[in-house]
PDB file of N, CA and C in Angstrom:
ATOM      1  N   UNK A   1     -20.702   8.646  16.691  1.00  0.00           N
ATOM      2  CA  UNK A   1     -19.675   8.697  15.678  1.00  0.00           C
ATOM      3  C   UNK A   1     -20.250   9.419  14.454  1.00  0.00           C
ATOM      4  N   UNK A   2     -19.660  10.437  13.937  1.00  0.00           N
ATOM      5  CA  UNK A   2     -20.050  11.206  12.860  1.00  0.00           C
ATOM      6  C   UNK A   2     -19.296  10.364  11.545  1.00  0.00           C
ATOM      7  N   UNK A   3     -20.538  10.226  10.577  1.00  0.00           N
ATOM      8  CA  UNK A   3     -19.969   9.526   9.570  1.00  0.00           C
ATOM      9  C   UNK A   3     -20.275  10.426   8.414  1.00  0.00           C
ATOM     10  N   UNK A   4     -19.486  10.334   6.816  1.00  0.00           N
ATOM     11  CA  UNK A   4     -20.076  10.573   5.753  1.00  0.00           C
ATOM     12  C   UNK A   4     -20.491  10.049   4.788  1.00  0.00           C
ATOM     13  N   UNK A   5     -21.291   9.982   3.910  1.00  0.00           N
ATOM     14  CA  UNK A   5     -22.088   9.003   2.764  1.00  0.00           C
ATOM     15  C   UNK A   5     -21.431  10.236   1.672  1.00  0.00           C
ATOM     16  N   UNK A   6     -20.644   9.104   0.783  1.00  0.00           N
ATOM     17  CA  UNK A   6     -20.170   9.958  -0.557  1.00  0.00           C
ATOM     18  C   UNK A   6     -20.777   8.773  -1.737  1.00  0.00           C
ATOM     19  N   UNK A   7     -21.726   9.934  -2.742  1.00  0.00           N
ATOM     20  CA  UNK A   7     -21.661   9.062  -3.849  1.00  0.00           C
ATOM     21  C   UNK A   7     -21.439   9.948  -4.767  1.00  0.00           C
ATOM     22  N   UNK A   8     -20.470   8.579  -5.740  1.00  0.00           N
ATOM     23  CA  UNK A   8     -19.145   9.268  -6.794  1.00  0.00           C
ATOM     24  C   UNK A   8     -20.421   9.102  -8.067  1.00  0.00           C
ATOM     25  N   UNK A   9     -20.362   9.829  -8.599  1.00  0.00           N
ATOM     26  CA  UNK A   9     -20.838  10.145 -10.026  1.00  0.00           C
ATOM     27  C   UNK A   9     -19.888  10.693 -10.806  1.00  0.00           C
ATOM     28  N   UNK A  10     -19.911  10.641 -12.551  1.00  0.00           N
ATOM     29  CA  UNK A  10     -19.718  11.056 -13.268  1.00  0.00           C
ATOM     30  C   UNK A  10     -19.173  12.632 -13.738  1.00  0.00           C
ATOM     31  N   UNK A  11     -19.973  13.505 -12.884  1.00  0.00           N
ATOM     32  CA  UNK A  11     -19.962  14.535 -13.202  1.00  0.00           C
ATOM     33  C   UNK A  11     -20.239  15.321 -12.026  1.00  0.00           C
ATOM     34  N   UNK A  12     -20.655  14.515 -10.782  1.00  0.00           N
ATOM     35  CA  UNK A  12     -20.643  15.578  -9.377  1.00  0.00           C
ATOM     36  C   UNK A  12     -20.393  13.937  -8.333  1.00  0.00           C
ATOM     37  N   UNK A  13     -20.187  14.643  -6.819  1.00  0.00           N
ATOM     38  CA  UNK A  13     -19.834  13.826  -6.380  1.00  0.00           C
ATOM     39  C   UNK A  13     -20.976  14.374  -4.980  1.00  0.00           C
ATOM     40  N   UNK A  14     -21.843  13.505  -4.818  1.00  0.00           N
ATOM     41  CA  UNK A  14     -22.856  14.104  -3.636  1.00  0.00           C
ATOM     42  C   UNK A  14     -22.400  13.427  -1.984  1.00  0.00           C
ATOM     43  N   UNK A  15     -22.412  14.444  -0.994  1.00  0.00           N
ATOM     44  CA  UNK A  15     -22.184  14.195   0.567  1.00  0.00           C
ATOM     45  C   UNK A  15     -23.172  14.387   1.106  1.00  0.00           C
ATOM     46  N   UNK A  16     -23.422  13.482   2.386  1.00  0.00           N
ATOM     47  CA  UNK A  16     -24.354  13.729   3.150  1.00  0.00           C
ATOM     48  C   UNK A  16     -23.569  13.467   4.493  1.00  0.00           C
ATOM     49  N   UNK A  17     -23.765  13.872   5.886  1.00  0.00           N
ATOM     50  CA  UNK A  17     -23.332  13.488   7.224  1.00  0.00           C
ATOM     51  C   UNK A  17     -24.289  12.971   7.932  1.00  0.00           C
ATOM     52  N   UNK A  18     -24.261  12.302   9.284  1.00  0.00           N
ATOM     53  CA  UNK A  18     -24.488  11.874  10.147  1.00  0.00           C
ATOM     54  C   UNK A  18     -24.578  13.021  10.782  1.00  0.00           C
ATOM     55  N   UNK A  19     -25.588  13.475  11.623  1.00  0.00           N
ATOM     56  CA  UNK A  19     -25.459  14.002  13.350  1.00  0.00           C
ATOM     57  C   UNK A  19     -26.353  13.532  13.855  1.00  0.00           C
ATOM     58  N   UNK A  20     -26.193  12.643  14.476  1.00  0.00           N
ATOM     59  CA  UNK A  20     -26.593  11.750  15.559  1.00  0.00           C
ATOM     60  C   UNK A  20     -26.669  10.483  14.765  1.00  0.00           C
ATOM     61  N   UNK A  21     -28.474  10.038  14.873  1.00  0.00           N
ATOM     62  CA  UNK A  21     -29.357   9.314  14.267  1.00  0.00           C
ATOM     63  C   UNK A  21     -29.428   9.863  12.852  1.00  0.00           C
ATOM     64  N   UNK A  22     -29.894  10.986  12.676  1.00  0.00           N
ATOM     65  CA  UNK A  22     -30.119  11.637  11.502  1.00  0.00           C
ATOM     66  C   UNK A  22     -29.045  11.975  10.218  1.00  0.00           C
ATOM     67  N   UNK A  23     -29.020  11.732   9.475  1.00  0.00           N
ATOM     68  CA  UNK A  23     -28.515  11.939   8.157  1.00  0.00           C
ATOM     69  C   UNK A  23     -29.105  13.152   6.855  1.00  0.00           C
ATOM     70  N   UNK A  24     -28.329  13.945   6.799  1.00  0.00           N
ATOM     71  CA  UNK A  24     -28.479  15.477   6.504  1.00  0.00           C
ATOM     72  C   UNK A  24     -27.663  15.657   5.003  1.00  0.00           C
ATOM     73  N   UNK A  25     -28.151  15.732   3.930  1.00  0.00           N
ATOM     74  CA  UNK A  25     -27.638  15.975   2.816  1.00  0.00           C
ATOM     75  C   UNK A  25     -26.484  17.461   3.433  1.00  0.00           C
ATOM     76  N   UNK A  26     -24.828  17.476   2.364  1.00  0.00           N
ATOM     77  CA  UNK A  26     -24.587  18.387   2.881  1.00  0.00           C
ATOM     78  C   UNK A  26     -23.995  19.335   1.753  1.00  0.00           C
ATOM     79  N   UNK A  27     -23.783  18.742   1.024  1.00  0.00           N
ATOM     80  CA  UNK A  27     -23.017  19.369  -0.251  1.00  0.00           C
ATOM     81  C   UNK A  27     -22.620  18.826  -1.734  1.00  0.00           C
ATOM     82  N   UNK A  28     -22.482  19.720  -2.889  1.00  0.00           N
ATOM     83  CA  UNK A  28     -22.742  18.290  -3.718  1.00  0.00           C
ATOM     84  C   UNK A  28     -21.109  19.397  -4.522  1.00  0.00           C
ATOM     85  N   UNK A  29     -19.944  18.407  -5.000  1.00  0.00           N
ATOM     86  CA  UNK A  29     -19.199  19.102  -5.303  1.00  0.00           C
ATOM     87  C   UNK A  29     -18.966  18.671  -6.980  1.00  0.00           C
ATOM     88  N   UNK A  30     -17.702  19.403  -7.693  1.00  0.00           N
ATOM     89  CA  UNK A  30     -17.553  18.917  -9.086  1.00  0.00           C
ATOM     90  C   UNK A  30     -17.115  17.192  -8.932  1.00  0.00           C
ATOM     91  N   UNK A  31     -16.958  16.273  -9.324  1.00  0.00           N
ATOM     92  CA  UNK A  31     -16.383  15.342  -9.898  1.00  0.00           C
ATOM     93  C   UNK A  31     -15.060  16.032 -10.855  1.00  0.00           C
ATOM     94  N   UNK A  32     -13.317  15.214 -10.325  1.00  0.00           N
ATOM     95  CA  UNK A  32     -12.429  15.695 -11.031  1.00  0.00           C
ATOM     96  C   UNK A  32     -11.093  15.355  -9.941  1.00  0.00           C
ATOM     97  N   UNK A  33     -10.279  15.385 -10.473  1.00  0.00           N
ATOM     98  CA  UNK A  33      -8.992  15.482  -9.725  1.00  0.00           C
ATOM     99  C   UNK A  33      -8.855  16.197  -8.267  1.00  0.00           C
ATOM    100  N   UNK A  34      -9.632  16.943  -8.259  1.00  0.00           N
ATOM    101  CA  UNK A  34      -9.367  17.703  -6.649  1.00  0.00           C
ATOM    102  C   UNK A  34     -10.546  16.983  -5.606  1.00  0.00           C
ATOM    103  N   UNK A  35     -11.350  16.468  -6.717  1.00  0.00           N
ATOM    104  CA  UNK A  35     -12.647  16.060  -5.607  1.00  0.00           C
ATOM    105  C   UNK A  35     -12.135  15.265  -4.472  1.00  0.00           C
ATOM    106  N   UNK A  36     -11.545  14.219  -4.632  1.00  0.00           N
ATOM    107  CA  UNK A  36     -11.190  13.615  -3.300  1.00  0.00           C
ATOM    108  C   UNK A  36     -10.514  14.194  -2.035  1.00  0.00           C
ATOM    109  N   UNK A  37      -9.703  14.978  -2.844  1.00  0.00           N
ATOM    110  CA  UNK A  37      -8.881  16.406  -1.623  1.00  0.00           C
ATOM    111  C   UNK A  37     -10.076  17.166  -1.124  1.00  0.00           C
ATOM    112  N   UNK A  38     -10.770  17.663  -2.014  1.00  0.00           N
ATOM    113  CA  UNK A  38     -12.217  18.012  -0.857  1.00  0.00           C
ATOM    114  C   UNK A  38     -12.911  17.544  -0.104  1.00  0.00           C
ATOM    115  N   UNK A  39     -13.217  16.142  -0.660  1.00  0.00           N
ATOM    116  CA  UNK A  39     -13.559  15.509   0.649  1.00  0.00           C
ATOM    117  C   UNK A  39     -13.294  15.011   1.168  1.00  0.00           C
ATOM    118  N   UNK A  40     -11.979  14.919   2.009  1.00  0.00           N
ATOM    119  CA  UNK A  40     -11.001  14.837   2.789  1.00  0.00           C
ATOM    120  C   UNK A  40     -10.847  15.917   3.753  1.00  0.00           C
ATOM    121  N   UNK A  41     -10.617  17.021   3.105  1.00  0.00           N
ATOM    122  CA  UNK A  41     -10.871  18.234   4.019  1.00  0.00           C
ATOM    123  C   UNK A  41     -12.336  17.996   4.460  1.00  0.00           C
ATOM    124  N   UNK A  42     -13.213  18.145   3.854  1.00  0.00           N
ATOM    125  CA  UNK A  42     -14.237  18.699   4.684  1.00  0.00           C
ATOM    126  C   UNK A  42     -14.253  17.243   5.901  1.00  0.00           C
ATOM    127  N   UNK A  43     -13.814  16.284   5.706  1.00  0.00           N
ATOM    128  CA  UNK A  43     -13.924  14.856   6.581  1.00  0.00           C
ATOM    129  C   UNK A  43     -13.059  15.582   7.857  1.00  0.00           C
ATOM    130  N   UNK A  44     -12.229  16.087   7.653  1.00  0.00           N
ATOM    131  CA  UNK A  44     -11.434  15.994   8.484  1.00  0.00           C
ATOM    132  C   UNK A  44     -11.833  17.517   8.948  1.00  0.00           C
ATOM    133  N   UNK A  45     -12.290  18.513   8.454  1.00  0.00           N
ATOM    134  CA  UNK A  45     -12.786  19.542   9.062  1.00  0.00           C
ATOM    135  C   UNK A  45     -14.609  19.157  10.005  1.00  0.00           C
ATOM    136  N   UNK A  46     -15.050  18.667   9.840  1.00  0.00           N
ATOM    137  CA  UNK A  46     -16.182  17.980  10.332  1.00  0.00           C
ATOM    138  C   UNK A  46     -16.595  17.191  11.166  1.00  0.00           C
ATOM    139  N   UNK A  47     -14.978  16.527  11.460  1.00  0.00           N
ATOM    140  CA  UNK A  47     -14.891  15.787  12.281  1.00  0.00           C
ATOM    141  C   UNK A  47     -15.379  13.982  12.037  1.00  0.00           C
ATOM    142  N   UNK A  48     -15.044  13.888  11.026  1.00  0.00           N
ATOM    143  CA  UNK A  48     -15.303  12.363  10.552  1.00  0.00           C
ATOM    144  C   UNK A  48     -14.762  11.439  10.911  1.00  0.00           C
ATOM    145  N   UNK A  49     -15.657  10.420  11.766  1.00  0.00           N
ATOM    146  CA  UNK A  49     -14.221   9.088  12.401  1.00  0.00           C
ATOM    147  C   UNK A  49     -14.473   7.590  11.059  1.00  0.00           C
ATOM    148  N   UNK A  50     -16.093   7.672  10.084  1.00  0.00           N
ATOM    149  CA  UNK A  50     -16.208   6.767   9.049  1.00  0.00           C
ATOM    150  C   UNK A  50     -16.608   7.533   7.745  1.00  0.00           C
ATOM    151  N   UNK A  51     -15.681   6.753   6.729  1.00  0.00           N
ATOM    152  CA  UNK A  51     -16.391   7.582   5.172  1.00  0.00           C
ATOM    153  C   UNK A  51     -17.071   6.153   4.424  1.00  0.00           C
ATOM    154  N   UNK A  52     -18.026   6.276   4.144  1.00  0.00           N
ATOM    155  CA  UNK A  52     -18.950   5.281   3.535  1.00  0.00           C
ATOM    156  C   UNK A  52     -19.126   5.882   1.828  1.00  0.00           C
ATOM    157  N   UNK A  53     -18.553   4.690   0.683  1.00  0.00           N
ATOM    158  CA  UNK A  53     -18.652   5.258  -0.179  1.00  0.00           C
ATOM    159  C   UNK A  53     -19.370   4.251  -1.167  1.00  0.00           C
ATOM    160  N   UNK A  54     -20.870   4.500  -2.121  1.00  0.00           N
ATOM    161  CA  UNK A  54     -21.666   4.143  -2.672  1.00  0.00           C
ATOM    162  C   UNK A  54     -21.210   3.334  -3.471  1.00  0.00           C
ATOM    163  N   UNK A  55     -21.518   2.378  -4.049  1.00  0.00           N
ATOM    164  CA  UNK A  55     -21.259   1.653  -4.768  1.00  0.00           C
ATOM    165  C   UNK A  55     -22.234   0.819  -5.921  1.00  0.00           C
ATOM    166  N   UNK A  56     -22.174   1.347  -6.632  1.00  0.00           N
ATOM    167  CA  UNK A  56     -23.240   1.281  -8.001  1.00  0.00           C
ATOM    168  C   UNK A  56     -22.962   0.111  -8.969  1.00  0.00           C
ATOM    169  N   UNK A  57     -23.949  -0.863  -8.761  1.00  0.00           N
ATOM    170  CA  UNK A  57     -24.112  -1.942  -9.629  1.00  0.00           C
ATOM    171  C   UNK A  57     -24.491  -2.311 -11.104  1.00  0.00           C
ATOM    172  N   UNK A  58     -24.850  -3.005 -11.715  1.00  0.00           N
ATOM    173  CA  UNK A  58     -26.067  -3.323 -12.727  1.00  0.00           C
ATOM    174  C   UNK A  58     -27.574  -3.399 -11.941  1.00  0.00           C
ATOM    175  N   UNK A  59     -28.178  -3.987 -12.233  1.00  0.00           N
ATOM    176  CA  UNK A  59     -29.524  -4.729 -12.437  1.00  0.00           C
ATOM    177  C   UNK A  59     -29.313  -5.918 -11.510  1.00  0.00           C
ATOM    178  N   UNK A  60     -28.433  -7.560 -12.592  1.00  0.00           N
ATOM    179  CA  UNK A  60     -27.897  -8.101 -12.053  1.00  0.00           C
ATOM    180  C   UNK A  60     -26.570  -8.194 -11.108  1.00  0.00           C
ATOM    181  N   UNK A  61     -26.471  -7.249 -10.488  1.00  0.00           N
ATOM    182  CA  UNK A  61     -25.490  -7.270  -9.743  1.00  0.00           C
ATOM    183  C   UNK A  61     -23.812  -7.265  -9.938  1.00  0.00           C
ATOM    184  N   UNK A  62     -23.911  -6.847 -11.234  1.00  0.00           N
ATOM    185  CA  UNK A  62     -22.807  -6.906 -11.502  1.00  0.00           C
ATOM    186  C   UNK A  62     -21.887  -6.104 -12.012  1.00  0.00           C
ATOM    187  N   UNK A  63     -20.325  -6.021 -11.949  1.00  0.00           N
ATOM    188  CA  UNK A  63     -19.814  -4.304 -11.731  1.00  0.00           C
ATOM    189  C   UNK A  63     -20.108  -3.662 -12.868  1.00  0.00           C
ATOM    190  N   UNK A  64     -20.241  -2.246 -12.938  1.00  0.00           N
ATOM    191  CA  UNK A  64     -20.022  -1.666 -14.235  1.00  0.00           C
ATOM    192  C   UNK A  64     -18.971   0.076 -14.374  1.00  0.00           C
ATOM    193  N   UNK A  65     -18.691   0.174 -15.006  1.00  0.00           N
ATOM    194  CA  UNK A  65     -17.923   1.462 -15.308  1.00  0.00           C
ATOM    195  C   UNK A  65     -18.078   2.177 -14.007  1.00  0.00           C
ATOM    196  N   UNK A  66     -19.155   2.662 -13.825  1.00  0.00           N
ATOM    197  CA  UNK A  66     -19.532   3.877 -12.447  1.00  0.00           C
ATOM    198  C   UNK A  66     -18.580   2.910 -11.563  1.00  0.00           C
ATOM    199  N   UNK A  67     -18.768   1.773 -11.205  1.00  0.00           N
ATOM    200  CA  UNK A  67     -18.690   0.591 -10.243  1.00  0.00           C
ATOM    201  C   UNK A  67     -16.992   0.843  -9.849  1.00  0.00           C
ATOM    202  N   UNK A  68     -16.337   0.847 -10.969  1.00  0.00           N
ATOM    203  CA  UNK A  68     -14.909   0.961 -10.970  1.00  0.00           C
ATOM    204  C   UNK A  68     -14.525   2.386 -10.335  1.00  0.00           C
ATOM    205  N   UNK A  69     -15.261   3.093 -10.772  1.00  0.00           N
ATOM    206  CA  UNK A  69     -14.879   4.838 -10.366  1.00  0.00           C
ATOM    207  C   UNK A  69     -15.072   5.059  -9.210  1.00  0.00           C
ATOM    208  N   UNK A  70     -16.393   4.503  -8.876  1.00  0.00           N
ATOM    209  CA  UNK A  70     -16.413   4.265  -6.986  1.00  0.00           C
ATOM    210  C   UNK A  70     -15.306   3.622  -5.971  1.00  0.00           C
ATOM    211  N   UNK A  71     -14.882   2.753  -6.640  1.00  0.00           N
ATOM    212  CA  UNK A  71     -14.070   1.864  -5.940  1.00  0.00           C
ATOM    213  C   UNK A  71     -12.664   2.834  -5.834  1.00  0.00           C
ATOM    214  N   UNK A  72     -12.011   3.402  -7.249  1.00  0.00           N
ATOM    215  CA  UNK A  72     -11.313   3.907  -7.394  1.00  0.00           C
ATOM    216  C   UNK A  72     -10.895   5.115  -6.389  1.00  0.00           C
ATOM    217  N   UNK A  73     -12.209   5.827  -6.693  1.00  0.00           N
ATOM    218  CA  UNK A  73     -12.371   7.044  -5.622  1.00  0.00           C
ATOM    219  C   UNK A  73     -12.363   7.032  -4.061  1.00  0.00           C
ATOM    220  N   UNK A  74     -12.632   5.743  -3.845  1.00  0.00           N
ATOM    221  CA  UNK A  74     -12.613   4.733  -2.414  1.00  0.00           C
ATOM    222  C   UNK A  74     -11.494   4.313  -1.741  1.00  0.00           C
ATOM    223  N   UNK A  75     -10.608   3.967  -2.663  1.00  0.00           N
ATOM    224  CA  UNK A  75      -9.162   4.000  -2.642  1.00  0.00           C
ATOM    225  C   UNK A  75      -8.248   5.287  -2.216  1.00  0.00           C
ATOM    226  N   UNK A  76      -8.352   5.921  -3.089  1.00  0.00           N
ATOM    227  CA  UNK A  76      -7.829   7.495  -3.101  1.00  0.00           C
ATOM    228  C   UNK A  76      -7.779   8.060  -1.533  1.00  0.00           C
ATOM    229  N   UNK A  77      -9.082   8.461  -1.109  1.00  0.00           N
ATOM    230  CA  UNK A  77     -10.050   8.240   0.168  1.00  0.00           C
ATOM    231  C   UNK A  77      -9.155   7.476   1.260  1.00  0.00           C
ATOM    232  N   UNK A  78      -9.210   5.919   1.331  1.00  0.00           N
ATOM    233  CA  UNK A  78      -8.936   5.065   1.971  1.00  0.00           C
ATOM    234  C   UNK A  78      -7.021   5.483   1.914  1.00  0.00           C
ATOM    235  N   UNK A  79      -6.330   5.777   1.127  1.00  0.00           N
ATOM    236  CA  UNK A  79      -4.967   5.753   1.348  1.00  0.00           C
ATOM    237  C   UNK A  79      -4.694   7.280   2.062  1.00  0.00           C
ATOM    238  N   UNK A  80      -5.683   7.915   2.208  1.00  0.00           N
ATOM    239  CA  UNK A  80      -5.202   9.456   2.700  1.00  0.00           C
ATOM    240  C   UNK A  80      -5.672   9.790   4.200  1.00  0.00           C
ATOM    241  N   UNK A  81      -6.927   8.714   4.402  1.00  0.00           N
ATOM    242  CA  UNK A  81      -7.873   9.192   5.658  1.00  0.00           C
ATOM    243  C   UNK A  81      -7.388   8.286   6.563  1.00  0.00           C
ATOM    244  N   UNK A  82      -7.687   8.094   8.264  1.00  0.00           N
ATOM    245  CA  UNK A  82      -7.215   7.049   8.839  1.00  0.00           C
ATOM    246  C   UNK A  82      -8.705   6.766   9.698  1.00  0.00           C
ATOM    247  N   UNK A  83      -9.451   6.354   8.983  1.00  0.00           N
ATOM    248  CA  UNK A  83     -10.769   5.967   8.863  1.00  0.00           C
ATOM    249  C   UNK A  83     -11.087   4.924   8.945  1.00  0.00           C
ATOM    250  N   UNK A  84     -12.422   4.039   9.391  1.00  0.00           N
ATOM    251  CA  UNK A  84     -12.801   2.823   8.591  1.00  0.00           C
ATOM    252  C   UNK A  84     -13.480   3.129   7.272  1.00  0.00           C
ATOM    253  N   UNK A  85     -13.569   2.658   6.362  1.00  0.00           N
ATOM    254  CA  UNK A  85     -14.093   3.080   4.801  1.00  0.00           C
ATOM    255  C   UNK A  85     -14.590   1.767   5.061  1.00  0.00           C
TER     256      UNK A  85
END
């Protein structure tokens, strides 16, 4: 199963894939309104059956700003793809 690792930042949004065992940095795009439509396409051009998306804590474990934007962006993601997230 080919999967992708997205982590949402601030100001870029970094991908990596699965082929096989191995996990392969693949592209790092803007952070912004279209970002999720990109990576969607490329999911679905790539052949993605899971999108795995980072999720950034405190220290103590507890949510913060980034935390919300991940989730947010996770959502977005999750209502467009027919994926497990």
């Amino acid at each position: 199963m080919r999967k992708l690792a997205v982590d949402v930042g601030q100001s870029r949004v970094g991908l990596a894939i699965s082929e096989g065992s191995l996990v392969l940095p693949l592209e790092v795009i803007p952070a912004g309104e279209s970002a999720a439509n990109q990576v969607l396409e490329l999911a679905r051009a790539r052949g993605v059956e899971a999108i795995y998306v980072g999720l950034p804590l405190s220290l103590n474990g507890s949510f913060t700003a980034s935390t919300q934007n991940s989730v947010e962006f996770a959502n977005r993601l999750g209502a467009e793809f027919e994926v497990r997230m």
